[in-house]
PDB file of N, CA and C in Angstrom:
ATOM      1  N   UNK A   1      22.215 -59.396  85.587  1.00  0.00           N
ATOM      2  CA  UNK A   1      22.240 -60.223  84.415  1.00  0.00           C
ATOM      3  C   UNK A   1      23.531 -61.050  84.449  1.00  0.00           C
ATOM      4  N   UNK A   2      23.443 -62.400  84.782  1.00  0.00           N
ATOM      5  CA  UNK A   2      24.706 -63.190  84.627  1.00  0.00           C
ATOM      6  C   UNK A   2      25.614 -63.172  83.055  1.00  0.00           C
ATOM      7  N   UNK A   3      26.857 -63.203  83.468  1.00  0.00           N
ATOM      8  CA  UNK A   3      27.676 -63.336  81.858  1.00  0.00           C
ATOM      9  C   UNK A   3      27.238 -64.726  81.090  1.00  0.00           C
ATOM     10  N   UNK A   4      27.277 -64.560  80.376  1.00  0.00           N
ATOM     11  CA  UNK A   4      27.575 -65.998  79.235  1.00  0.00           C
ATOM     12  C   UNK A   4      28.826 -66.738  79.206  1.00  0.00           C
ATOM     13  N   UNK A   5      28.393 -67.773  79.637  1.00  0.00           N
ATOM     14  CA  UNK A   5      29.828 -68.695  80.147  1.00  0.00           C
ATOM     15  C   UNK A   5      30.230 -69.422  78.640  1.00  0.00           C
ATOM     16  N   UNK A   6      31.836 -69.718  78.539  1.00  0.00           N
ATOM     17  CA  UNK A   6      32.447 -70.115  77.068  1.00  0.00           C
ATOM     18  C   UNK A   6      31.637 -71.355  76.915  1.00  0.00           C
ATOM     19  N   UNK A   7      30.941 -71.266  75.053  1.00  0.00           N
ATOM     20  CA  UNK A   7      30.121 -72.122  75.160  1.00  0.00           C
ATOM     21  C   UNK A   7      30.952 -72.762  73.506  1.00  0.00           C
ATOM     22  N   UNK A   8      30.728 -74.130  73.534  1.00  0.00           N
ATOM     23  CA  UNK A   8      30.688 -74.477  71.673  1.00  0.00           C
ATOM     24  C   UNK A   8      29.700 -74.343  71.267  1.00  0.00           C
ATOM     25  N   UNK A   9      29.478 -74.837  69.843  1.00  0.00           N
ATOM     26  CA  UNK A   9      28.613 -74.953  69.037  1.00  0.00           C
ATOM     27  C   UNK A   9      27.273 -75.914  69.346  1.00  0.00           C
ATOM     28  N   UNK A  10      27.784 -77.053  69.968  1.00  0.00           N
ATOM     29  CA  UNK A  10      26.962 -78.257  69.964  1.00  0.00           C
ATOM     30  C   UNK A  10      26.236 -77.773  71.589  1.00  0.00           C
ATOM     31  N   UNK A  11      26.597 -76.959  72.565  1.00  0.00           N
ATOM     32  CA  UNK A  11      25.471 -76.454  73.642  1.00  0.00           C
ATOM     33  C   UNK A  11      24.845 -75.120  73.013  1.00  0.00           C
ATOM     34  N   UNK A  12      25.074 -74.612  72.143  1.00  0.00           N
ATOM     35  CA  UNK A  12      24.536 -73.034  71.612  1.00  0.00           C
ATOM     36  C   UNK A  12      23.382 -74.293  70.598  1.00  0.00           C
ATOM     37  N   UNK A  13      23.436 -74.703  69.804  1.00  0.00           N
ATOM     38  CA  UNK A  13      22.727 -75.326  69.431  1.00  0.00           C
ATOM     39  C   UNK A  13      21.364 -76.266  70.024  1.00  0.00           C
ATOM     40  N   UNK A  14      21.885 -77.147  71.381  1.00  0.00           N
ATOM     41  CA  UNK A  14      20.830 -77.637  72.067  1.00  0.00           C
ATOM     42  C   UNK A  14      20.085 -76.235  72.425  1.00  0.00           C
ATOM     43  N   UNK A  15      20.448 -75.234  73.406  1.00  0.00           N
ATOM     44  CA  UNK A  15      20.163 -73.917  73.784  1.00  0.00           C
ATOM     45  C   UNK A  15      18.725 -73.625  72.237  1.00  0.00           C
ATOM     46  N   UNK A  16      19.333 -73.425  71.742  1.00  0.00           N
ATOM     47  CA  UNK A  16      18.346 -73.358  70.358  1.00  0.00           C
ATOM     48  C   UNK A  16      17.001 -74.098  70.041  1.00  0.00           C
ATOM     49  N   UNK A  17      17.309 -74.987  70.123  1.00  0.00           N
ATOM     50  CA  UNK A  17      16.532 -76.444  70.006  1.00  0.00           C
ATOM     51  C   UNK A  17      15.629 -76.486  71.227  1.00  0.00           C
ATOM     52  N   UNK A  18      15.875 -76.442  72.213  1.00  0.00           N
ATOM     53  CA  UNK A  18      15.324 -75.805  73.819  1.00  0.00           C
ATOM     54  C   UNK A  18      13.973 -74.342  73.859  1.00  0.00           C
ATOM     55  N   UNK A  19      14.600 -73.853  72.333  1.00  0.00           N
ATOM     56  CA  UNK A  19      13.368 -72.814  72.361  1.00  0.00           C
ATOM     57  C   UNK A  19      12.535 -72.440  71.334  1.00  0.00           C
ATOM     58  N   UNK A  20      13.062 -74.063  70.776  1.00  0.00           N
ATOM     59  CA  UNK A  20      11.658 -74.030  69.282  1.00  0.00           C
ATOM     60  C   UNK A  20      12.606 -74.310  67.859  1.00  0.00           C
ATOM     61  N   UNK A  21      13.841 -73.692  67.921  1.00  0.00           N
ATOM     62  CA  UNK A  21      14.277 -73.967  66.598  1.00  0.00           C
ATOM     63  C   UNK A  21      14.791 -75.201  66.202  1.00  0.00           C
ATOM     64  N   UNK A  22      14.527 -75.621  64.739  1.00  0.00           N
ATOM     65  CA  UNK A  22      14.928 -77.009  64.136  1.00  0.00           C
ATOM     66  C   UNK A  22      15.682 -76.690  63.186  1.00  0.00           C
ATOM     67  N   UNK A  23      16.830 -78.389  63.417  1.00  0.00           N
ATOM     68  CA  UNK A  23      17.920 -78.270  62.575  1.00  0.00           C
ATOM     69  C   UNK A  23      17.415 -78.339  61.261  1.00  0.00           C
ATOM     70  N   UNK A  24      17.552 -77.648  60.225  1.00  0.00           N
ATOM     71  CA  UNK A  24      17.407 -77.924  59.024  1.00  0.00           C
ATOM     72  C   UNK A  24      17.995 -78.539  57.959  1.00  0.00           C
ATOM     73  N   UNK A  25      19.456 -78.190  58.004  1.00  0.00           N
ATOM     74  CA  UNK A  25      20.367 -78.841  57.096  1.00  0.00           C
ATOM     75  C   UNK A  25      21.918 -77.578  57.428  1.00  0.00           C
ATOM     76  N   UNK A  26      22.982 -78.712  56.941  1.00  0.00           N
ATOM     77  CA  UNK A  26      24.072 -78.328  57.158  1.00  0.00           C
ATOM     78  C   UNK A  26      24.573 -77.812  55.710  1.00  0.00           C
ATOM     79  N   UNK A  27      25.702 -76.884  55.900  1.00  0.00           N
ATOM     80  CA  UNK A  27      26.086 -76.375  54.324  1.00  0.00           C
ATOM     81  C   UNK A  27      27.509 -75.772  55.062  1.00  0.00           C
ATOM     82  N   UNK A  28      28.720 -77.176  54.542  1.00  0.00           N
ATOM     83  CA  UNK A  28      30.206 -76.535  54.757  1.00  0.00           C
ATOM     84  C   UNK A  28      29.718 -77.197  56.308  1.00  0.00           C
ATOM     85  N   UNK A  29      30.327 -75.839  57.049  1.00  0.00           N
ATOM     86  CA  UNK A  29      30.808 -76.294  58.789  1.00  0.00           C
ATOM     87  C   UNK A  29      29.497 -75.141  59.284  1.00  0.00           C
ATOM     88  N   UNK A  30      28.625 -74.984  58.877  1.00  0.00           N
ATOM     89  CA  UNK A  30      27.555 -74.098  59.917  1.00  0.00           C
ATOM     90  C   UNK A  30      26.085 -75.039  59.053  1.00  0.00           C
ATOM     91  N   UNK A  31      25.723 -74.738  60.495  1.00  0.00           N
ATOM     92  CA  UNK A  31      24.422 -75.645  60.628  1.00  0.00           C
ATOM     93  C   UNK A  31      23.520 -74.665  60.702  1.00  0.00           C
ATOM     94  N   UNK A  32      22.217 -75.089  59.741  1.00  0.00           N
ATOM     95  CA  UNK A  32      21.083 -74.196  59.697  1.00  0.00           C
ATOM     96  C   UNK A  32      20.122 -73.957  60.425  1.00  0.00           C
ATOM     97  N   UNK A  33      19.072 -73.408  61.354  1.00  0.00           N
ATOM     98  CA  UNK A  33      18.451 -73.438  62.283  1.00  0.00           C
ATOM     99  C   UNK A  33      17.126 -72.578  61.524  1.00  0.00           C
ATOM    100  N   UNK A  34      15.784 -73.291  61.638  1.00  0.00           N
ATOM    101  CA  UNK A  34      14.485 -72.329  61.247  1.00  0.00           C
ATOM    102  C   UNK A  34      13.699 -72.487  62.555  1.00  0.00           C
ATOM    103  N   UNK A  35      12.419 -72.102  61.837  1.00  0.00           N
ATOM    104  CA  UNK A  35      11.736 -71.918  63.176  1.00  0.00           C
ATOM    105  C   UNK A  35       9.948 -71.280  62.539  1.00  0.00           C
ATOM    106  N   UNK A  36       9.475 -71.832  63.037  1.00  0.00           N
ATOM    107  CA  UNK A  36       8.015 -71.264  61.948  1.00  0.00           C
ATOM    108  C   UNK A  36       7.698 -70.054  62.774  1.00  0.00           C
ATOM    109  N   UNK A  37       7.131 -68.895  62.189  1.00  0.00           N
ATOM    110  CA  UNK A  37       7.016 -67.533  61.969  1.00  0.00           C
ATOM    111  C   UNK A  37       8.159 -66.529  62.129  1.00  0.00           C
ATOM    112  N   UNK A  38       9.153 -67.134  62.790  1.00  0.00           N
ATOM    113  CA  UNK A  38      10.984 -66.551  62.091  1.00  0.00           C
ATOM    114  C   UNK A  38      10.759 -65.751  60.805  1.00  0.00           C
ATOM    115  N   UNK A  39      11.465 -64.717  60.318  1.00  0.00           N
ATOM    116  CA  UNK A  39      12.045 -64.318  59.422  1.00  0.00           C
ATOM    117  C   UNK A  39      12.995 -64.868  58.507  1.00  0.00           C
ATOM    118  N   UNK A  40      14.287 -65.049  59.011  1.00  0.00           N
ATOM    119  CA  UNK A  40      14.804 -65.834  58.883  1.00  0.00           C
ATOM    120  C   UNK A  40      15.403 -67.279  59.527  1.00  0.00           C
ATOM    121  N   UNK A  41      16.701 -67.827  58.536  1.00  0.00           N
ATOM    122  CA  UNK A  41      17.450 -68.541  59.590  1.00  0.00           C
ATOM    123  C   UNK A  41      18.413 -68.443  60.102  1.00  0.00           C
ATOM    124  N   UNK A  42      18.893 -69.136  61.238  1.00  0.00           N
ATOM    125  CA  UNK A  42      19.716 -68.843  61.920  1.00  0.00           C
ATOM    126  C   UNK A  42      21.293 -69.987  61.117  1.00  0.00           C
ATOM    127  N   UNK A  43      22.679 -69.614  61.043  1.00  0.00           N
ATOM    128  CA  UNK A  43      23.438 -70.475  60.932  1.00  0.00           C
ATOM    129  C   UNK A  43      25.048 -70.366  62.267  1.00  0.00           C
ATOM    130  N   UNK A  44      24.807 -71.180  62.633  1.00  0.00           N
ATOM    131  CA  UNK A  44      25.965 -71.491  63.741  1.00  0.00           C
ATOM    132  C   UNK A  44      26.484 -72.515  63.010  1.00  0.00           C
ATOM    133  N   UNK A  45      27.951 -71.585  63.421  1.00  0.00           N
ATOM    134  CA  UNK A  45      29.462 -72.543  63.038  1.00  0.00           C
ATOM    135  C   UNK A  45      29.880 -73.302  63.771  1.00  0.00           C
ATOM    136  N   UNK A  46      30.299 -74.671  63.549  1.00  0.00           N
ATOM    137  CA  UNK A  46      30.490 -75.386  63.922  1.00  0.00           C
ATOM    138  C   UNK A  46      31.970 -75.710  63.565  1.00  0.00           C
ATOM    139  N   UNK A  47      33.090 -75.607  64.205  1.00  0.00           N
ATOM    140  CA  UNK A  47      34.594 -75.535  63.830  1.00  0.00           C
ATOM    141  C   UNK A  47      34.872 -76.244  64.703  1.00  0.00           C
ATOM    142  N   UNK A  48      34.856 -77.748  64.853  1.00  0.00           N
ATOM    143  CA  UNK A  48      35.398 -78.335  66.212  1.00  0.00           C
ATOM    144  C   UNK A  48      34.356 -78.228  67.494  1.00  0.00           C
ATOM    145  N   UNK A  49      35.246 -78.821  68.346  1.00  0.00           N
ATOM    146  CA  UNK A  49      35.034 -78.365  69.425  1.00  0.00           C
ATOM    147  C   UNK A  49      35.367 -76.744  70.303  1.00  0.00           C
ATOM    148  N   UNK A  50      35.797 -76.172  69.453  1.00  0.00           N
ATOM    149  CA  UNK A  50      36.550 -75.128  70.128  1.00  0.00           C
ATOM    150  C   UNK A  50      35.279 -74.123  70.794  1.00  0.00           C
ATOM    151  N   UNK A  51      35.453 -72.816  71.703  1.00  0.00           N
ATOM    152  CA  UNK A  51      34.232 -72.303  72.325  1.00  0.00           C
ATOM    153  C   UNK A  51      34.053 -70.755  71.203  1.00  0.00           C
ATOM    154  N   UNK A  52      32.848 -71.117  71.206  1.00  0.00           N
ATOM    155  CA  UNK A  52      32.110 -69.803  70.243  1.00  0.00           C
ATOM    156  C   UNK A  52      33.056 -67.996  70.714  1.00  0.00           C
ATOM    157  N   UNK A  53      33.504 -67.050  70.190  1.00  0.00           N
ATOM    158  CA  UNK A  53      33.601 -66.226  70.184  1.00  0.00           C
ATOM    159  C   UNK A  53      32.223 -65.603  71.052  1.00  0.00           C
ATOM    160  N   UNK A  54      32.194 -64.667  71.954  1.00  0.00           N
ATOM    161  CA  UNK A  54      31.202 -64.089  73.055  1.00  0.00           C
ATOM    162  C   UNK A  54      30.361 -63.290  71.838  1.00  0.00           C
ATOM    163  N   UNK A  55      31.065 -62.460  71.073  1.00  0.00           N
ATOM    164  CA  UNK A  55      30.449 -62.018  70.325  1.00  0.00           C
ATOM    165  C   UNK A  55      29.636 -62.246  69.247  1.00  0.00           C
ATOM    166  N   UNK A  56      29.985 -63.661  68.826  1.00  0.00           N
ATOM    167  CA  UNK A  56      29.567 -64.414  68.226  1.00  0.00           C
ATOM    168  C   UNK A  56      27.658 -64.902  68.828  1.00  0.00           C
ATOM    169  N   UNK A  57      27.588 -65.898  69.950  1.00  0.00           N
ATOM    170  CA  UNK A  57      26.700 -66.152  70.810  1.00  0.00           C
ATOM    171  C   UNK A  57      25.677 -65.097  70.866  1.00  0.00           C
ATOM    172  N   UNK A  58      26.224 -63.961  71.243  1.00  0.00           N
ATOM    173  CA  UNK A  58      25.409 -62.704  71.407  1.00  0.00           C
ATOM    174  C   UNK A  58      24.086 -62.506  70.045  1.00  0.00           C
ATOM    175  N   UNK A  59      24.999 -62.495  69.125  1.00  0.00           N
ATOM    176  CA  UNK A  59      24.829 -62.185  67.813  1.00  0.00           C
ATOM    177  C   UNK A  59      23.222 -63.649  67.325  1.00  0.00           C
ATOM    178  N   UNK A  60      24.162 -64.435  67.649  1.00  0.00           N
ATOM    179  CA  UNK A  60      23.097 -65.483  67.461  1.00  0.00           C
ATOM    180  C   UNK A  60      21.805 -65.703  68.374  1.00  0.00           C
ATOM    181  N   UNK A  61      22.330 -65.424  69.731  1.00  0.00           N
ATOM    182  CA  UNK A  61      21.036 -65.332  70.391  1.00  0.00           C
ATOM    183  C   UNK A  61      20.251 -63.629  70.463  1.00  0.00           C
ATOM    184  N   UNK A  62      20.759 -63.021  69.608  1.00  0.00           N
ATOM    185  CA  UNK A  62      19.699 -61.886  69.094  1.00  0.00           C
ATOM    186  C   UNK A  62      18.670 -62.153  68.503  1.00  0.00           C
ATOM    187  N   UNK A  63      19.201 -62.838  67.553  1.00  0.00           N
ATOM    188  CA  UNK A  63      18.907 -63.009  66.142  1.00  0.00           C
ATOM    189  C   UNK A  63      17.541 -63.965  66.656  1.00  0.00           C
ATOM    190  N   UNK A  64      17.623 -65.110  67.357  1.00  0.00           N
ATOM    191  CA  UNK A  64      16.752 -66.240  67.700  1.00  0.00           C
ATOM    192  C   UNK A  64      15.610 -64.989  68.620  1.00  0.00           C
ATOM    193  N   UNK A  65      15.893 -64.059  69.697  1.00  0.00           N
ATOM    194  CA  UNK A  65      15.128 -63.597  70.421  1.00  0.00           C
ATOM    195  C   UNK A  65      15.165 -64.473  71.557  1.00  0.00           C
ATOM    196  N   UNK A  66      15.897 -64.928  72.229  1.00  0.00           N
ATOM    197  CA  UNK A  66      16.570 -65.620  73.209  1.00  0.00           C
ATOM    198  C   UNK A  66      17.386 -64.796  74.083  1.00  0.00           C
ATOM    199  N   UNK A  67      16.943 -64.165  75.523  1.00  0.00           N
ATOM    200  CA  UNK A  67      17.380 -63.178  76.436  1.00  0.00           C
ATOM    201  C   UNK A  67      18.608 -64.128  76.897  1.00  0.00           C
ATOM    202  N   UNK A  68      19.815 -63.158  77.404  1.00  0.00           N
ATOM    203  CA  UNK A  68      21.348 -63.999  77.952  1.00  0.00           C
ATOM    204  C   UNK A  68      20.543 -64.393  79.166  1.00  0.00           C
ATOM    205  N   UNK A  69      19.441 -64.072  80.082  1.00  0.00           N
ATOM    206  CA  UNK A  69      19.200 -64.865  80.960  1.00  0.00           C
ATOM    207  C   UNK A  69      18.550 -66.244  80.848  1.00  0.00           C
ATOM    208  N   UNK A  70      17.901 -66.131  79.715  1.00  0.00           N
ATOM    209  CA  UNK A  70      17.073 -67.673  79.472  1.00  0.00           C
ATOM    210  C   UNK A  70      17.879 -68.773  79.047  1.00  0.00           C
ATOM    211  N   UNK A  71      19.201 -67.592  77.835  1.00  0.00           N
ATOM    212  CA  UNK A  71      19.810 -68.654  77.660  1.00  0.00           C
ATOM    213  C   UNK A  71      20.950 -69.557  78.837  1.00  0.00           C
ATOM    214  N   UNK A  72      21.257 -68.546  79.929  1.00  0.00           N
ATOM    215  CA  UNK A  72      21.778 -68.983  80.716  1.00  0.00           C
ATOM    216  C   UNK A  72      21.407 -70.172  81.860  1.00  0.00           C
ATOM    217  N   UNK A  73      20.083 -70.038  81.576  1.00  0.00           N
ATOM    218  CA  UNK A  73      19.340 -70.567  82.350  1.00  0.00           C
ATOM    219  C   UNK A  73      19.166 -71.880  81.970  1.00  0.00           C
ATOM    220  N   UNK A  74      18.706 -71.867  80.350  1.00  0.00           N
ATOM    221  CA  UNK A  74      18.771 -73.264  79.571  1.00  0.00           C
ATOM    222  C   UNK A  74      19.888 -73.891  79.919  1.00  0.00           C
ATOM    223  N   UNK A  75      21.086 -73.557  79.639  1.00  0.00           N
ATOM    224  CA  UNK A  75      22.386 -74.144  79.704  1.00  0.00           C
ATOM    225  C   UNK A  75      22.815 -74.525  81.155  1.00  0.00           C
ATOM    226  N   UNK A  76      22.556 -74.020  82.260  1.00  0.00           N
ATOM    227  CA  UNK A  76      22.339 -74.870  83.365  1.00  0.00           C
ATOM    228  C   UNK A  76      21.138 -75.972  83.484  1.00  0.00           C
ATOM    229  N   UNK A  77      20.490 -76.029  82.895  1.00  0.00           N
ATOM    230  CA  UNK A  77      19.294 -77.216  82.957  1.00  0.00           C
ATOM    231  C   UNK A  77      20.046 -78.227  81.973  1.00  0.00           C
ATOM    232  N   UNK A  78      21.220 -78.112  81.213  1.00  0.00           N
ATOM    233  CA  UNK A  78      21.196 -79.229  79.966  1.00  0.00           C
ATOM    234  C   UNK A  78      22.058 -80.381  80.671  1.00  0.00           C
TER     235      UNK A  78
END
């Protein structure tokens, strides 16, 4: 299983978008993410450019059901 390379907000987001979810609306500095038959939504922070916390990413691509290999995989295709 490859690591998750330091990512921002704005490639964790395409990554997202890449596997069905749509932006919905922003509130403050995190952007909303749905997705039809989701539970819920997803919100990624957006603070700059700076790179997401690992733990952070993780957390979010749980949540979506997005394996670290697909997402790794996406993010070399972008």
């Amino acid at each position: 299983m490859p690591p998750l390379p330091a990512i921002n907000a704005d490639i964790l987001s395409r990554v997202l978008e890449r596997h069905g979810w749509v932006f919905q609306r922003q509130r403050g500095s995190h952007r909303i993410y749905t997705k039809d038959g989701a539970s819920r939504p997803i919100p990624i922070p957006h603070h700059g450019n700076n790179p997401l916390k690992p733990g952070t990413v993780r957390a979010i691509l749980r949540q979506a059901s997005i394996s670290r290999d697909e997402a790794v995989e996406t993010i070399r295709s972008l």
